[in-house]
N, C-alpha and C. Protein backbone atom coordinates (compact mmCIF):
# COMPACT_ATOMS: atom_id res chain seq x y z
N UNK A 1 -10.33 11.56 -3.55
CA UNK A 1 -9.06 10.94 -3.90
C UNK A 1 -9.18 9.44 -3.94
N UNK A 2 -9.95 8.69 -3.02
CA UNK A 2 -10.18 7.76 -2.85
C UNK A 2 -10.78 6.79 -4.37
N UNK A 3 -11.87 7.44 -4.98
CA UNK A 3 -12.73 7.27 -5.99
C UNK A 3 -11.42 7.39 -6.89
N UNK A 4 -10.89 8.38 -6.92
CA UNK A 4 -9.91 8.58 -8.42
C UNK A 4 -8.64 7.32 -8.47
N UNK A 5 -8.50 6.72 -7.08
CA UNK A 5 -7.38 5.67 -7.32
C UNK A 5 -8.15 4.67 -7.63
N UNK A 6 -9.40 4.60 -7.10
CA UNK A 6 -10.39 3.44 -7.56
C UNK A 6 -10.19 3.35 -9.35
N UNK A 7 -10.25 4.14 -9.47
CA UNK A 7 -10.52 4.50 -11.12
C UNK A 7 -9.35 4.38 -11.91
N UNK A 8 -8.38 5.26 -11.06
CA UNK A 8 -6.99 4.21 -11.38
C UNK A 8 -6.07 3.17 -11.99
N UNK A 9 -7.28 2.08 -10.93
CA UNK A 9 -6.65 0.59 -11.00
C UNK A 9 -7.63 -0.13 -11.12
N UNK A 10 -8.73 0.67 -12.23
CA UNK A 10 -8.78 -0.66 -12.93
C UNK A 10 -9.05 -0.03 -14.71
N UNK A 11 -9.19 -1.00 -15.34
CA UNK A 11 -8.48 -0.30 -16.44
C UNK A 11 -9.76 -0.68 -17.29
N UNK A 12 -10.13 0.55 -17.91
CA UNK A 12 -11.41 0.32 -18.79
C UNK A 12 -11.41 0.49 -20.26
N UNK A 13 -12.15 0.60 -20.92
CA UNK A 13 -11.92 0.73 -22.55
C UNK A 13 -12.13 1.83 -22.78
N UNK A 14 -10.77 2.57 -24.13
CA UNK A 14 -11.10 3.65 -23.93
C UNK A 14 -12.18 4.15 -25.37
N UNK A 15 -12.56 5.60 -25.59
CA UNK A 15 -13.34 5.07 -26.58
C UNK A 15 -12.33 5.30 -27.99
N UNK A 16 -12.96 4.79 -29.38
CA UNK A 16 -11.96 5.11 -30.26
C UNK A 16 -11.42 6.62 -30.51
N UNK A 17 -12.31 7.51 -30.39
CA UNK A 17 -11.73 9.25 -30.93
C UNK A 17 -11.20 9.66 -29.21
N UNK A 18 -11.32 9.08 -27.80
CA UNK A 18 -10.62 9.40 -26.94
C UNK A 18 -8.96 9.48 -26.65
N UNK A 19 -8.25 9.90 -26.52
CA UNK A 19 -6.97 9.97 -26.29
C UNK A 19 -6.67 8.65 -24.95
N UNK A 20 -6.35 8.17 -25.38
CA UNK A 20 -5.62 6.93 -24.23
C UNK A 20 -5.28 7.90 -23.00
N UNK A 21 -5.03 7.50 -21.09
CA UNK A 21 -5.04 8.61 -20.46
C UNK A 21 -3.79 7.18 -20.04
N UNK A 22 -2.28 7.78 -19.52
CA UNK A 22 -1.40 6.85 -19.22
C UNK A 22 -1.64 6.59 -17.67
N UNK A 23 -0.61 5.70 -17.67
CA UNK A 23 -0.85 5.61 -16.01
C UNK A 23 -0.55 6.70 -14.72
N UNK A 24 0.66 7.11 -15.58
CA UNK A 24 1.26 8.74 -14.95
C UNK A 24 0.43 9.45 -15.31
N UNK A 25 -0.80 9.49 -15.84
CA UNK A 25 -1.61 11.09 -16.18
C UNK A 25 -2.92 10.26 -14.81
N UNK A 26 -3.03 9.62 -14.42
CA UNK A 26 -4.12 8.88 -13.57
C UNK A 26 -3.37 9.06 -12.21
N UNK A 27 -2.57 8.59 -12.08
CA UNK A 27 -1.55 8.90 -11.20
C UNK A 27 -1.33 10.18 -10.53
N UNK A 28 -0.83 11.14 -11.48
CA UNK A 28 -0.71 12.56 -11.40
C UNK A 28 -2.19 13.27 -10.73
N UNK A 29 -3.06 12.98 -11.47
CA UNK A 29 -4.51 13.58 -11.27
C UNK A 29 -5.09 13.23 -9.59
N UNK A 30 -4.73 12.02 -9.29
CA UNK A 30 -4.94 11.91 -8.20
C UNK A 30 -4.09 12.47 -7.41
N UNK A 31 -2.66 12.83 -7.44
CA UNK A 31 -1.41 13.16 -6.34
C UNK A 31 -2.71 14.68 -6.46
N UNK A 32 -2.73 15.13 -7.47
CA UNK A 32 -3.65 16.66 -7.25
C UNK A 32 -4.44 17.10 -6.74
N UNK A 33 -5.77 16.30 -6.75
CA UNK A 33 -6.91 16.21 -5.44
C UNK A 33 -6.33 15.80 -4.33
N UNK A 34 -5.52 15.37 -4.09
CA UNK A 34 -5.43 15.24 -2.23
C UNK A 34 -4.21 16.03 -2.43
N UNK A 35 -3.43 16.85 -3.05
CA UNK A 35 -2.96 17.60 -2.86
C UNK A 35 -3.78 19.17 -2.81
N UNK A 36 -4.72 19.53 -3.37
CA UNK A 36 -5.06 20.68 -3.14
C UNK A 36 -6.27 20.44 -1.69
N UNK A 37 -6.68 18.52 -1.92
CA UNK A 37 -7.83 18.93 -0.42
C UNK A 37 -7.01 18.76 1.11
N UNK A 38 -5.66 18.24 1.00
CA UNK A 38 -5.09 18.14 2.23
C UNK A 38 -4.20 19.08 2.76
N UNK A 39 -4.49 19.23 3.88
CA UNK A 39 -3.58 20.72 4.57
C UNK A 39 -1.92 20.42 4.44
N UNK A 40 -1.04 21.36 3.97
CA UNK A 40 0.01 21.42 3.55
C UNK A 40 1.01 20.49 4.71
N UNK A 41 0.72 20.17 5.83
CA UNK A 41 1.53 19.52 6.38
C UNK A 41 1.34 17.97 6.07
N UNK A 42 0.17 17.52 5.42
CA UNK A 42 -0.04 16.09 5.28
C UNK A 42 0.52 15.90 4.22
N UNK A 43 0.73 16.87 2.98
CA UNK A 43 1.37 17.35 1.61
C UNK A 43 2.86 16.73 1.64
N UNK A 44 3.40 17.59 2.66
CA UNK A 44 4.73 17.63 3.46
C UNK A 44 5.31 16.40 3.76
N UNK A 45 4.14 15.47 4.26
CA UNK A 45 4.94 14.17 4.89
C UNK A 45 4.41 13.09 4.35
N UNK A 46 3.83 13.25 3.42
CA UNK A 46 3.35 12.24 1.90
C UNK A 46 5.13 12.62 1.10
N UNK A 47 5.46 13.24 0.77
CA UNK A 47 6.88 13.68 0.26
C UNK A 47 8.15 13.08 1.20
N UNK A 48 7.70 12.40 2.24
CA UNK A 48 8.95 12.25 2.94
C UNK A 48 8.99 10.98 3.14
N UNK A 49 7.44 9.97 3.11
CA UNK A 49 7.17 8.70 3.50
C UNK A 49 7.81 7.58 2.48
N UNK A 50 7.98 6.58 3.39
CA UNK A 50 8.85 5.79 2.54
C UNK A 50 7.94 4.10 3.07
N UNK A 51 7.55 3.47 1.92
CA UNK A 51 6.09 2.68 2.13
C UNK A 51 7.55 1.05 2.29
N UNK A 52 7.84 -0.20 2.55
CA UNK A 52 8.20 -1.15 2.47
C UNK A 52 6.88 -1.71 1.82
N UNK A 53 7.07 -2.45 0.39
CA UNK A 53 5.60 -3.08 0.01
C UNK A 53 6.12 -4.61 -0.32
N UNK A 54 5.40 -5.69 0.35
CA UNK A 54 6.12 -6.87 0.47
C UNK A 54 4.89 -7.87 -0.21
N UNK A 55 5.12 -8.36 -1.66
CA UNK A 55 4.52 -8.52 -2.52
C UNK A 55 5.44 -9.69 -3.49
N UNK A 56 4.75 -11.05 -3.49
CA UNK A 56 6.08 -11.87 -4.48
C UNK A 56 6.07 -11.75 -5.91
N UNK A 57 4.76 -10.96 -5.99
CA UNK A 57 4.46 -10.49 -7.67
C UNK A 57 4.32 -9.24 -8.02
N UNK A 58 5.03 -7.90 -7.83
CA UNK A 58 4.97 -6.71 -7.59
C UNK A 58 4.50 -6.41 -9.01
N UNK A 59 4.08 -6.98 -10.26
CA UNK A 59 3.14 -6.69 -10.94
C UNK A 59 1.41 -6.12 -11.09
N UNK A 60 1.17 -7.03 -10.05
CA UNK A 60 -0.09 -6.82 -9.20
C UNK A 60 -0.59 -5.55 -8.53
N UNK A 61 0.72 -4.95 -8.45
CA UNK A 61 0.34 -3.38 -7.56
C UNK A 61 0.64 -2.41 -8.11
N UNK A 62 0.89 -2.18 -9.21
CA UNK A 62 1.55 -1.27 -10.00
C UNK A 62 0.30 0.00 -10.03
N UNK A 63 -0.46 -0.20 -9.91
CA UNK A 63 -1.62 0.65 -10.32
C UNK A 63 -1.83 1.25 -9.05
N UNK A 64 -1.83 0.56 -7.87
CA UNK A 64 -1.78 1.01 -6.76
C UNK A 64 -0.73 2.13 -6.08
N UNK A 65 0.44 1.65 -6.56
CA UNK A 65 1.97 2.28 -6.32
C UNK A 65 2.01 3.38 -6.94
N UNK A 66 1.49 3.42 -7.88
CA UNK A 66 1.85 4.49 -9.25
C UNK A 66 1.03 5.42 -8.31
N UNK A 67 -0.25 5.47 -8.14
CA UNK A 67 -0.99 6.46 -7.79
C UNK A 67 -0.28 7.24 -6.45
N UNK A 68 0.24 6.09 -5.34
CA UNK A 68 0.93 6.66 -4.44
C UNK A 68 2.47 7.44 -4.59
N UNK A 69 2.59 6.77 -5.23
CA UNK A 69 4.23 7.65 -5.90
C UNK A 69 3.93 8.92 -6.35
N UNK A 70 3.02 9.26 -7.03
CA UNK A 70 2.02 10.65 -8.05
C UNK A 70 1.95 11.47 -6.19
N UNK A 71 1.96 10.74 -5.11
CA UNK A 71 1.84 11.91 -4.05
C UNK A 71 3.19 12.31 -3.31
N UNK A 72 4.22 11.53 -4.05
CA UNK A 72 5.19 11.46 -3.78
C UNK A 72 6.19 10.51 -2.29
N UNK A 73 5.50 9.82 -2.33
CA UNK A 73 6.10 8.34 -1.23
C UNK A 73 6.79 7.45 -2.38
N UNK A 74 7.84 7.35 -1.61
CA UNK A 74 8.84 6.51 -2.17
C UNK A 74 8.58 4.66 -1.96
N UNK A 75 9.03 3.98 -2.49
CA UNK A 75 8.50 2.78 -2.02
C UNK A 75 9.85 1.71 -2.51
N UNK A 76 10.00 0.82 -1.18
CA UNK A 76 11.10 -0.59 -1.80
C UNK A 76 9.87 -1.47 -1.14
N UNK A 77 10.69 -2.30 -3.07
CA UNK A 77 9.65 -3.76 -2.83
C UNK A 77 10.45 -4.70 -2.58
N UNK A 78 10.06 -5.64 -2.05
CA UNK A 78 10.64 -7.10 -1.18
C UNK A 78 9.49 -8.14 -1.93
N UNK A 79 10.04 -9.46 -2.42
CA UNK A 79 9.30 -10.60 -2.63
C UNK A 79 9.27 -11.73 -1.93
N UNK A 80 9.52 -11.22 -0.34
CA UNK A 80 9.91 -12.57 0.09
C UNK A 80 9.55 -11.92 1.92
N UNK A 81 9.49 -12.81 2.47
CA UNK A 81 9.48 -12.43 3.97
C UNK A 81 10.91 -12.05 4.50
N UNK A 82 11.88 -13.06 4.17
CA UNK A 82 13.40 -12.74 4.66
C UNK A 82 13.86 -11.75 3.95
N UNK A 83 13.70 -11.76 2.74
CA UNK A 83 14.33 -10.42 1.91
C UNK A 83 13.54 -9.17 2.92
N UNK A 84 12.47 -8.76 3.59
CA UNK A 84 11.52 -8.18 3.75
C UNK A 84 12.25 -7.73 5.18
N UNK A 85 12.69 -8.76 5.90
CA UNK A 85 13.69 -8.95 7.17
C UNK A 85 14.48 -8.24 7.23
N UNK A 86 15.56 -8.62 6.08
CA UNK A 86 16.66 -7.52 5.96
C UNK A 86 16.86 -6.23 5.70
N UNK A 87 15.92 -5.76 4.55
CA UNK A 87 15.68 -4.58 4.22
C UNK A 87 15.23 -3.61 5.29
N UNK A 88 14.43 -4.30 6.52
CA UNK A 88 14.18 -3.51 8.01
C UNK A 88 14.95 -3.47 8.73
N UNK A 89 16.14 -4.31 8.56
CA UNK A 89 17.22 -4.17 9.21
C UNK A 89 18.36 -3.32 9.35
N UNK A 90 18.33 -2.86 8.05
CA UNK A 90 18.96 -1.68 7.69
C UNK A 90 18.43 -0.44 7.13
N UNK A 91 16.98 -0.38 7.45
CA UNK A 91 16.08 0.74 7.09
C UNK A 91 14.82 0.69 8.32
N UNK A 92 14.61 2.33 7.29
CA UNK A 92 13.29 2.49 8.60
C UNK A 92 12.24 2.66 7.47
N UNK A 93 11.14 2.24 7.60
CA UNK A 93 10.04 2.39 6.81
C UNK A 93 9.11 3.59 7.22
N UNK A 94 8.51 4.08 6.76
CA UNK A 94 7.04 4.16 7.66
C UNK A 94 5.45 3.53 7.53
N UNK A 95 5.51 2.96 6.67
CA UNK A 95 4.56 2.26 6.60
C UNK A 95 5.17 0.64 5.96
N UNK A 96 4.47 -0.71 6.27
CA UNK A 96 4.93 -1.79 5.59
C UNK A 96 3.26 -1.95 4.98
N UNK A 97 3.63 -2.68 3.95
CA UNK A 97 2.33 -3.04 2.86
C UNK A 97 2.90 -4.41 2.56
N UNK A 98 1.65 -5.42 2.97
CA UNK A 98 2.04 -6.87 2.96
C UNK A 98 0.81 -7.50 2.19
N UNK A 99 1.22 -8.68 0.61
CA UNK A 99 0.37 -9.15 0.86
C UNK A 99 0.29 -10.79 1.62
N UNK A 100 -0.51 -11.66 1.24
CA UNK A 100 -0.80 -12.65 2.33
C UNK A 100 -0.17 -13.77 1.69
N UNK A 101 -0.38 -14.47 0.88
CA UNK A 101 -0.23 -15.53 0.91
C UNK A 101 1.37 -15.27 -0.51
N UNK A 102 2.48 -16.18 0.03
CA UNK A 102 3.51 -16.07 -0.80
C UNK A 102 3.68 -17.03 -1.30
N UNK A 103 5.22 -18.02 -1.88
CA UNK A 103 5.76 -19.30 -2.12
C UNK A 103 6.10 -19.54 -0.69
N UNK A 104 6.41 -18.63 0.23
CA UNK A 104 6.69 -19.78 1.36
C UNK A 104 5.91 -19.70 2.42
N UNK A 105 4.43 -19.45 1.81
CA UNK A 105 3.19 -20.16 2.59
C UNK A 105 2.07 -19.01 2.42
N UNK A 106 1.00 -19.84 2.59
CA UNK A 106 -0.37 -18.87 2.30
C UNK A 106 -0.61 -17.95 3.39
N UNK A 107 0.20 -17.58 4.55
CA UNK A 107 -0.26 -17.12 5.34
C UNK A 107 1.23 -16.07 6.05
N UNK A 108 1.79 -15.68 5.01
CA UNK A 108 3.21 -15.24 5.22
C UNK A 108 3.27 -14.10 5.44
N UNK A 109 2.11 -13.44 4.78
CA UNK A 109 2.15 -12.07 5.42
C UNK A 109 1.74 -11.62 7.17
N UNK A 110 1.22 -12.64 7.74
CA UNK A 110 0.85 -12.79 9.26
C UNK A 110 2.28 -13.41 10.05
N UNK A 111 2.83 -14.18 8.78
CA UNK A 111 4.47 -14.48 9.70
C UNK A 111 5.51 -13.19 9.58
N UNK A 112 5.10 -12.32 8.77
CA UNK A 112 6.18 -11.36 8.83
C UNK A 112 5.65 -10.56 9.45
N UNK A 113 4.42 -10.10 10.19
CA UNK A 113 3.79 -9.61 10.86
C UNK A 113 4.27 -9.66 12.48
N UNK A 114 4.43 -11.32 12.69
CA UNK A 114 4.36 -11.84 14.45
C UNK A 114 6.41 -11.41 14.01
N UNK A 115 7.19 -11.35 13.18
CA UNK A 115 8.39 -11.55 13.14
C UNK A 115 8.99 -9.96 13.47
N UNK A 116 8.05 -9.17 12.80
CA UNK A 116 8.25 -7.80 13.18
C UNK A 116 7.48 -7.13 14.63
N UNK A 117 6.67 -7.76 14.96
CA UNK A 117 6.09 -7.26 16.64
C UNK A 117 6.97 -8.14 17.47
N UNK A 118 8.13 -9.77 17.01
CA UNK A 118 9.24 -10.45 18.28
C UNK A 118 9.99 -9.21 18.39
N UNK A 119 10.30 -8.66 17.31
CA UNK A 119 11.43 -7.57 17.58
C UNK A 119 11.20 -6.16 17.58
N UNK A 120 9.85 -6.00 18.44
CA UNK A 120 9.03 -4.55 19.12
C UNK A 120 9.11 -3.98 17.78
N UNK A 121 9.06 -3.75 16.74
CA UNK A 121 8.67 -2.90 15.80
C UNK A 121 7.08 -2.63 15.71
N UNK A 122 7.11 -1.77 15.22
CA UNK A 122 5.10 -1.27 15.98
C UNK A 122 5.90 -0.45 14.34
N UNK A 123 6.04 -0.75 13.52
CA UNK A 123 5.28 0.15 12.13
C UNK A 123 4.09 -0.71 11.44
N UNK A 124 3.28 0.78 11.33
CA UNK A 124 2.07 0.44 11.08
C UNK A 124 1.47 -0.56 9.55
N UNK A 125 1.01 -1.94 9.91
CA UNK A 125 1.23 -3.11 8.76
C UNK A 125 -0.07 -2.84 8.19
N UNK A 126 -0.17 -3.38 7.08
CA UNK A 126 -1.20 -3.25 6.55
C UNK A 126 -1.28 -4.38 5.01
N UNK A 127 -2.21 -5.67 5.34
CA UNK A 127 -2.24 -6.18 4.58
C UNK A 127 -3.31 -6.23 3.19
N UNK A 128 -2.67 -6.47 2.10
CA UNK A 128 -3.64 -6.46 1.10
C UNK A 128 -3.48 -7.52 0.68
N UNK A 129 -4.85 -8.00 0.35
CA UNK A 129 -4.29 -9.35 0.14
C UNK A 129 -5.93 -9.90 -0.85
N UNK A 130 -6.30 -11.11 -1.56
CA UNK A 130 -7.33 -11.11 -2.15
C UNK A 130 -8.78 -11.35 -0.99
N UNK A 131 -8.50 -11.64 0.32
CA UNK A 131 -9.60 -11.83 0.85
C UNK A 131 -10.20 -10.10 1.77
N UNK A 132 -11.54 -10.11 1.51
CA UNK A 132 -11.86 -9.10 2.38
C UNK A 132 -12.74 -9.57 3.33
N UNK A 133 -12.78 -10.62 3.39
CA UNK A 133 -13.87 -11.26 4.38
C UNK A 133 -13.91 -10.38 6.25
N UNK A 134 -14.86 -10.47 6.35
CA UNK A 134 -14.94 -9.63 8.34
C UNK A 134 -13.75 -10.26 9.06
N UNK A 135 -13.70 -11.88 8.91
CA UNK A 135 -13.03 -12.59 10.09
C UNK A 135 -11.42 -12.42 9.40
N UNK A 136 -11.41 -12.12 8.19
CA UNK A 136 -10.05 -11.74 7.92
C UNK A 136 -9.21 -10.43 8.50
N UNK A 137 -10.25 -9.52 8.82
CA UNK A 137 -10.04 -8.31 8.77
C UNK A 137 -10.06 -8.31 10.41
N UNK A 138 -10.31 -9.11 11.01
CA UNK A 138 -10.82 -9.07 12.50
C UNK A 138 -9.23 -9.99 13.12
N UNK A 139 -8.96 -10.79 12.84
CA UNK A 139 -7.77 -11.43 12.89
C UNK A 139 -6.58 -10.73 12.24
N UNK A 140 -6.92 -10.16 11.41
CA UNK A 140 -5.25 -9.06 10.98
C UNK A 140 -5.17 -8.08 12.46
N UNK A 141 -6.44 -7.34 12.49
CA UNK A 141 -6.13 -6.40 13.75
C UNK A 141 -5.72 -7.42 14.99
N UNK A 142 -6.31 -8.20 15.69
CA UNK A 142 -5.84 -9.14 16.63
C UNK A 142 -4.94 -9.27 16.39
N UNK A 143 -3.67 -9.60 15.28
CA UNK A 143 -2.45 -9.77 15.62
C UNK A 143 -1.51 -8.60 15.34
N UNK A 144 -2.25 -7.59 15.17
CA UNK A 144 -1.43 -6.40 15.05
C UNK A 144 -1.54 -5.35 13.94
N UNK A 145 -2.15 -5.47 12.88
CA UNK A 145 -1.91 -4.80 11.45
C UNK A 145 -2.59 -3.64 11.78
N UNK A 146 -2.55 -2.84 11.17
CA UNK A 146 -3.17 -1.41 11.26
C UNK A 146 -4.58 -1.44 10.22
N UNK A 147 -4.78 -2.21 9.39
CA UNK A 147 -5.84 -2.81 8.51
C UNK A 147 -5.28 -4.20 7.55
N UNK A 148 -6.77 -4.41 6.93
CA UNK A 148 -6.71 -5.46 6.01
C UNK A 148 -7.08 -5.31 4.85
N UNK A 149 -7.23 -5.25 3.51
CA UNK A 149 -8.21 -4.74 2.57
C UNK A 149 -7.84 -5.99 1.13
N UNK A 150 -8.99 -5.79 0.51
CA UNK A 150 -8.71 -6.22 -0.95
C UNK A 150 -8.95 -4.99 -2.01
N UNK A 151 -9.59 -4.32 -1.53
CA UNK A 151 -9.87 -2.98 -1.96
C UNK A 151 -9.01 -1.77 -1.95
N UNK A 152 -8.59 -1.03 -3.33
CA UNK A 152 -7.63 -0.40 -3.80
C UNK A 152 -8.31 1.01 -2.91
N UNK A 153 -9.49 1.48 -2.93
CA UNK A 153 -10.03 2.79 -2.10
C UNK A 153 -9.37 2.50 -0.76
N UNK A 154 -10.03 1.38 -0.28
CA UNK A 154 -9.28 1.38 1.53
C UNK A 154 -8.12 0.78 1.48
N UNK A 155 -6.95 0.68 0.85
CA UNK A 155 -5.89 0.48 1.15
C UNK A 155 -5.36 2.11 1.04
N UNK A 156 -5.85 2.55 0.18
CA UNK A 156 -5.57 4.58 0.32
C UNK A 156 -5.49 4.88 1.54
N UNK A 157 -6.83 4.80 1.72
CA UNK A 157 -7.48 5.38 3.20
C UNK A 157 -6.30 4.39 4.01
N UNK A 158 -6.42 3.09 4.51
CA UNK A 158 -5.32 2.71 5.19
C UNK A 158 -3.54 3.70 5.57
N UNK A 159 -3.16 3.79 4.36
CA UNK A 159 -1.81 4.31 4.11
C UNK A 159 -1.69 5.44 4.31
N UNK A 160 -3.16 6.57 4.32
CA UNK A 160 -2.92 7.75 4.36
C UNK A 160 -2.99 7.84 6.12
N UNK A 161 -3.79 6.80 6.67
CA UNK A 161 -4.23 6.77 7.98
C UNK A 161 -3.10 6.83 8.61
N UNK A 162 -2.23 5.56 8.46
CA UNK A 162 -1.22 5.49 9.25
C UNK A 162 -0.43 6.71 9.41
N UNK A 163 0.35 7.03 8.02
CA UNK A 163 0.97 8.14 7.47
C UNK A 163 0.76 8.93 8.70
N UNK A 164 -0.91 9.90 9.00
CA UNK A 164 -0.81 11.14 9.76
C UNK A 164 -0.85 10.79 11.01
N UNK A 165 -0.83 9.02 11.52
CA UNK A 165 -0.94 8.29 13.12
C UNK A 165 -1.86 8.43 13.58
């Protein structure tokens, strides 16, 4: 499943006598392999999960989202840290998806991070963001995130992680 969202999101040439494959048929194909390799209760609560994805250019993830939606998780996007605030305020997530650097600072996804552990929330964060460096990934966990990734495979693996706890 992992490989097929890889494949996903990124977008290759197709050939001329090939049929174009849409994003919903890439999408779909993947909800199918981890639907027939995962035991019906992980099935179950992929259908019920509801992702917060906090992103100031939600263009950027579309390829990512799509594939997760194809397993059926619902998702609200936020472009902002405070917009991101409120929407937890009156919702429960189960997973938040952050990336890092916004307009109101390169490092905003770590402020909405320390803003959601002042007020004991422990849902499981997970930033994507363009750096994959070790010390990036070593400092997200130190302040709390459940992972770090630039990579569309381990942000899967991330989301599915949390998902089963």
């Amino acid at each position: 499943a992992a490989a097929l969202l890889g494949a996903a999101s990124t977008k290759t040439p197709t050939p001329d006598k090939a049929k174009p494959v849409s994003d919903e048929e890439k999408a779909s194909e993947i909800a199918d392999v981890v639907s027939r390799a995962a035991r019906p209760t992980i099935v179950r609560k992929l259908a019920t999960t509801s992702i917060l994805w906090v992103d100031d250019i939600p263009s950027n993830i579309v390829y990512e989202r799509k594939a997760l939606e194809a397993l059926g998780i619902r998702f609200t996007i936020s472009t902002s840290t405070a917009d991101a605030l409120g929407k937890l305020g009156h919702n429960k997530y189960d997973v938040i998806v952050s990336d890092m650097g916004r307009p109101e600072g390169d490092r905003a996804g770590y402020e909405l991070l320390k803003e959601l552990r002042k007020m004991n929330d422990t849902t499981p964060f997970i930033i994507y963001s363009s750096s994959d460096l070790p010390e990036h990934k070593t400092e997200a966990r130190r302040r709390g995130a459940f992972g770090s990734t630039n990579n569309p495979q381990e942000l899967f693996g991330f989301v599915l992680g949390a998902i089963q706890g």
